[in-house]
C-alpha atoms as a PDB file:
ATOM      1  CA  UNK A   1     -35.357 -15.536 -11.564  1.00  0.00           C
ATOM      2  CA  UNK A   2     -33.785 -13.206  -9.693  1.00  0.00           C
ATOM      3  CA  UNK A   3     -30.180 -13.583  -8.119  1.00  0.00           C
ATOM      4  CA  UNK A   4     -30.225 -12.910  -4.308  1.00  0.00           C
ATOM      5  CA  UNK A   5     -26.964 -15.372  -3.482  1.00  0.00           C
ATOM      6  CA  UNK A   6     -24.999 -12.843  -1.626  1.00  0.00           C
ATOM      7  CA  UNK A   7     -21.710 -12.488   1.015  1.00  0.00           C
ATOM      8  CA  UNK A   8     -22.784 -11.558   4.632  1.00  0.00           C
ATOM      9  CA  UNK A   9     -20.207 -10.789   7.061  1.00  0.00           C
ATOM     10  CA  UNK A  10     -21.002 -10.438  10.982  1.00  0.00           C
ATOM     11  CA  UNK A  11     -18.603  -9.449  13.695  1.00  0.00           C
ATOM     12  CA  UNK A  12     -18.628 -12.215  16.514  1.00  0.00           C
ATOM     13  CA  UNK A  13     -16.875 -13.554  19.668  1.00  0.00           C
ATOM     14  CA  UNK A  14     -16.221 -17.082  17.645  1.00  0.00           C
ATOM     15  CA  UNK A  15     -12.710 -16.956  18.556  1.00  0.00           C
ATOM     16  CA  UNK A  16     -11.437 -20.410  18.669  1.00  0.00           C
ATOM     17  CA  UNK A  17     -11.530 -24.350  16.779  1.00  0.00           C
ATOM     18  CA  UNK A  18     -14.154 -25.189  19.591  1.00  0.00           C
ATOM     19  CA  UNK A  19     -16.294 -22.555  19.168  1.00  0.00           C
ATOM     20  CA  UNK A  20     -16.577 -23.365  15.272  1.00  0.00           C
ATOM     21  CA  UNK A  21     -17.543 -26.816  16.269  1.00  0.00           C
ATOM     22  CA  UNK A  22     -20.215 -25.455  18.623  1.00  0.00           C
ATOM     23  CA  UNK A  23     -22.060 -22.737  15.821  1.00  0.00           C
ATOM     24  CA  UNK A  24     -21.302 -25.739  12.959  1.00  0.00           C
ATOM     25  CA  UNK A  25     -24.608 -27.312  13.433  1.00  0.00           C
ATOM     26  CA  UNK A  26     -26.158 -24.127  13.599  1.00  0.00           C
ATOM     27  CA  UNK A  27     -25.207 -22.804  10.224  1.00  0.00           C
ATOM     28  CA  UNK A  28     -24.408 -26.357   8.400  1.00  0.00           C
ATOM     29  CA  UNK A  29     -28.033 -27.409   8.816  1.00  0.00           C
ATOM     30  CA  UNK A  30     -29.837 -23.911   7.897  1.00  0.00           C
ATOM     31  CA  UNK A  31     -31.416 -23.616   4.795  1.00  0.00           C
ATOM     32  CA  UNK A  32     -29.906 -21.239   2.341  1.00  0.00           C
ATOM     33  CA  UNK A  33     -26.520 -20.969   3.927  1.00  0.00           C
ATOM     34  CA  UNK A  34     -23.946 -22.428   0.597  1.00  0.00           C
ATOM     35  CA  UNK A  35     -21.170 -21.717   2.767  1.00  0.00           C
ATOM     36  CA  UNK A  36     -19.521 -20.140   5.395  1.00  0.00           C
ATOM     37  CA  UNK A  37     -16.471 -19.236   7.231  1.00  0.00           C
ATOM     38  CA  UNK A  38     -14.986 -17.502  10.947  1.00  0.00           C
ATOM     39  CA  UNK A  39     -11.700 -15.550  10.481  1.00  0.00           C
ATOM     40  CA  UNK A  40     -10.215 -16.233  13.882  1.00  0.00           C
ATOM     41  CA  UNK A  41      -7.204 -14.396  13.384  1.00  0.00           C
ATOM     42  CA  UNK A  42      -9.238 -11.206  13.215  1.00  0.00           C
ATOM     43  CA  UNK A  43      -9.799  -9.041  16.033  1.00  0.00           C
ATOM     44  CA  UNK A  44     -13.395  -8.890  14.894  1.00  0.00           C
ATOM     45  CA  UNK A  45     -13.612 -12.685  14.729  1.00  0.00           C
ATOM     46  CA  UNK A  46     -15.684 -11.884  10.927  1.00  0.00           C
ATOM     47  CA  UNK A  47     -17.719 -14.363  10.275  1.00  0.00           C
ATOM     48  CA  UNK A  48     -18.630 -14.710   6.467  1.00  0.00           C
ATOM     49  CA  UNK A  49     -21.585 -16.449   5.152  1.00  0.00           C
ATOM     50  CA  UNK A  50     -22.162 -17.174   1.284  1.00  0.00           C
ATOM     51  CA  UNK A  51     -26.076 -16.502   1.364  1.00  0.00           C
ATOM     52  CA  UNK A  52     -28.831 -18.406  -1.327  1.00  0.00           C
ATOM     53  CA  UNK A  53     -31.964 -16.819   0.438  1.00  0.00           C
ATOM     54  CA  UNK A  54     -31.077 -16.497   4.327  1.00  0.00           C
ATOM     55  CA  UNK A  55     -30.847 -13.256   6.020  1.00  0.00           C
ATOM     56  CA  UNK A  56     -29.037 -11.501   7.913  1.00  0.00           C
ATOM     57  CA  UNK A  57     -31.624 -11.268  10.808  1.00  0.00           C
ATOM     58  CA  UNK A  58     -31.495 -15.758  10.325  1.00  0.00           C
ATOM     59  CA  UNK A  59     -28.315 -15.649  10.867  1.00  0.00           C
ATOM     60  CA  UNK A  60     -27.921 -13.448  13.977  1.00  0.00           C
ATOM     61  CA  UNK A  61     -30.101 -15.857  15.433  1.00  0.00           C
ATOM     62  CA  UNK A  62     -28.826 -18.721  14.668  1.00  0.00           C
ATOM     63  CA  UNK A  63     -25.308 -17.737  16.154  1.00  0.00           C
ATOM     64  CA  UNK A  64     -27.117 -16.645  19.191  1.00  0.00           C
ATOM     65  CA  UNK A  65     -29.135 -19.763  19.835  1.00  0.00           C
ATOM     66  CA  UNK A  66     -25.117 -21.729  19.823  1.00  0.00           C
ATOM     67  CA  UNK A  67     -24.798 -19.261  22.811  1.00  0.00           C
ATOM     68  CA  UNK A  68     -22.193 -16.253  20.644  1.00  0.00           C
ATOM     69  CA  UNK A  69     -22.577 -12.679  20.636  1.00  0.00           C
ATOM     70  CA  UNK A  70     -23.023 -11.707  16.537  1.00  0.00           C
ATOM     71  CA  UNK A  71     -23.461  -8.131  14.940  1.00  0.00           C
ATOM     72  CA  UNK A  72     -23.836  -7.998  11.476  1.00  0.00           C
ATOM     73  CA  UNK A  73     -20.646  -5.300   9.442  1.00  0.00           C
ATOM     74  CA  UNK A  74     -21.491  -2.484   8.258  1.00  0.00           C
ATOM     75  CA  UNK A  75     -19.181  -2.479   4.876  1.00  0.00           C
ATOM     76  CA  UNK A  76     -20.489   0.864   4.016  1.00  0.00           C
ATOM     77  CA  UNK A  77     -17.247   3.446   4.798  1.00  0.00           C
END
């Protein structure tokens, strides 16, 4: 079976404690999310996301619908 768990990290305007709790429900109830995180002491605000089968496009859209601008990074230099 092949292995697709992977780390996805997204720029986003998630900036504070109350906009975690506002995209928590978003991304703790979507299938194939293990786990995921919002560095808010980043300019960029990266949001990381430990993937088992969601994709990046799933995830922009999911941060949208809880109302926050999302862009997946490009970790290619």
């Amino acid at each position: 079976m092949e292995n697709n768990n992977q780390n996805l990290k997204f720029t986003t305007n998630i900036n504070c404690s109350g906009c975690i709790s506002k995209v928590r429900p978003h991304l703790d109830n979507a299938d194939g999310v293990c786990h995921w995180d919002v560095d808010t002491t980043s300019k960029e605000k990266i949001l990381t996301v430990a993937s088992k089968g969601i994709t990046a496009e799933e995830i922009v859209e999911l941060v949208k619908k809880a109302g926050f601008k999302i862009e997946l990074l490009n970790l290619q230099n």
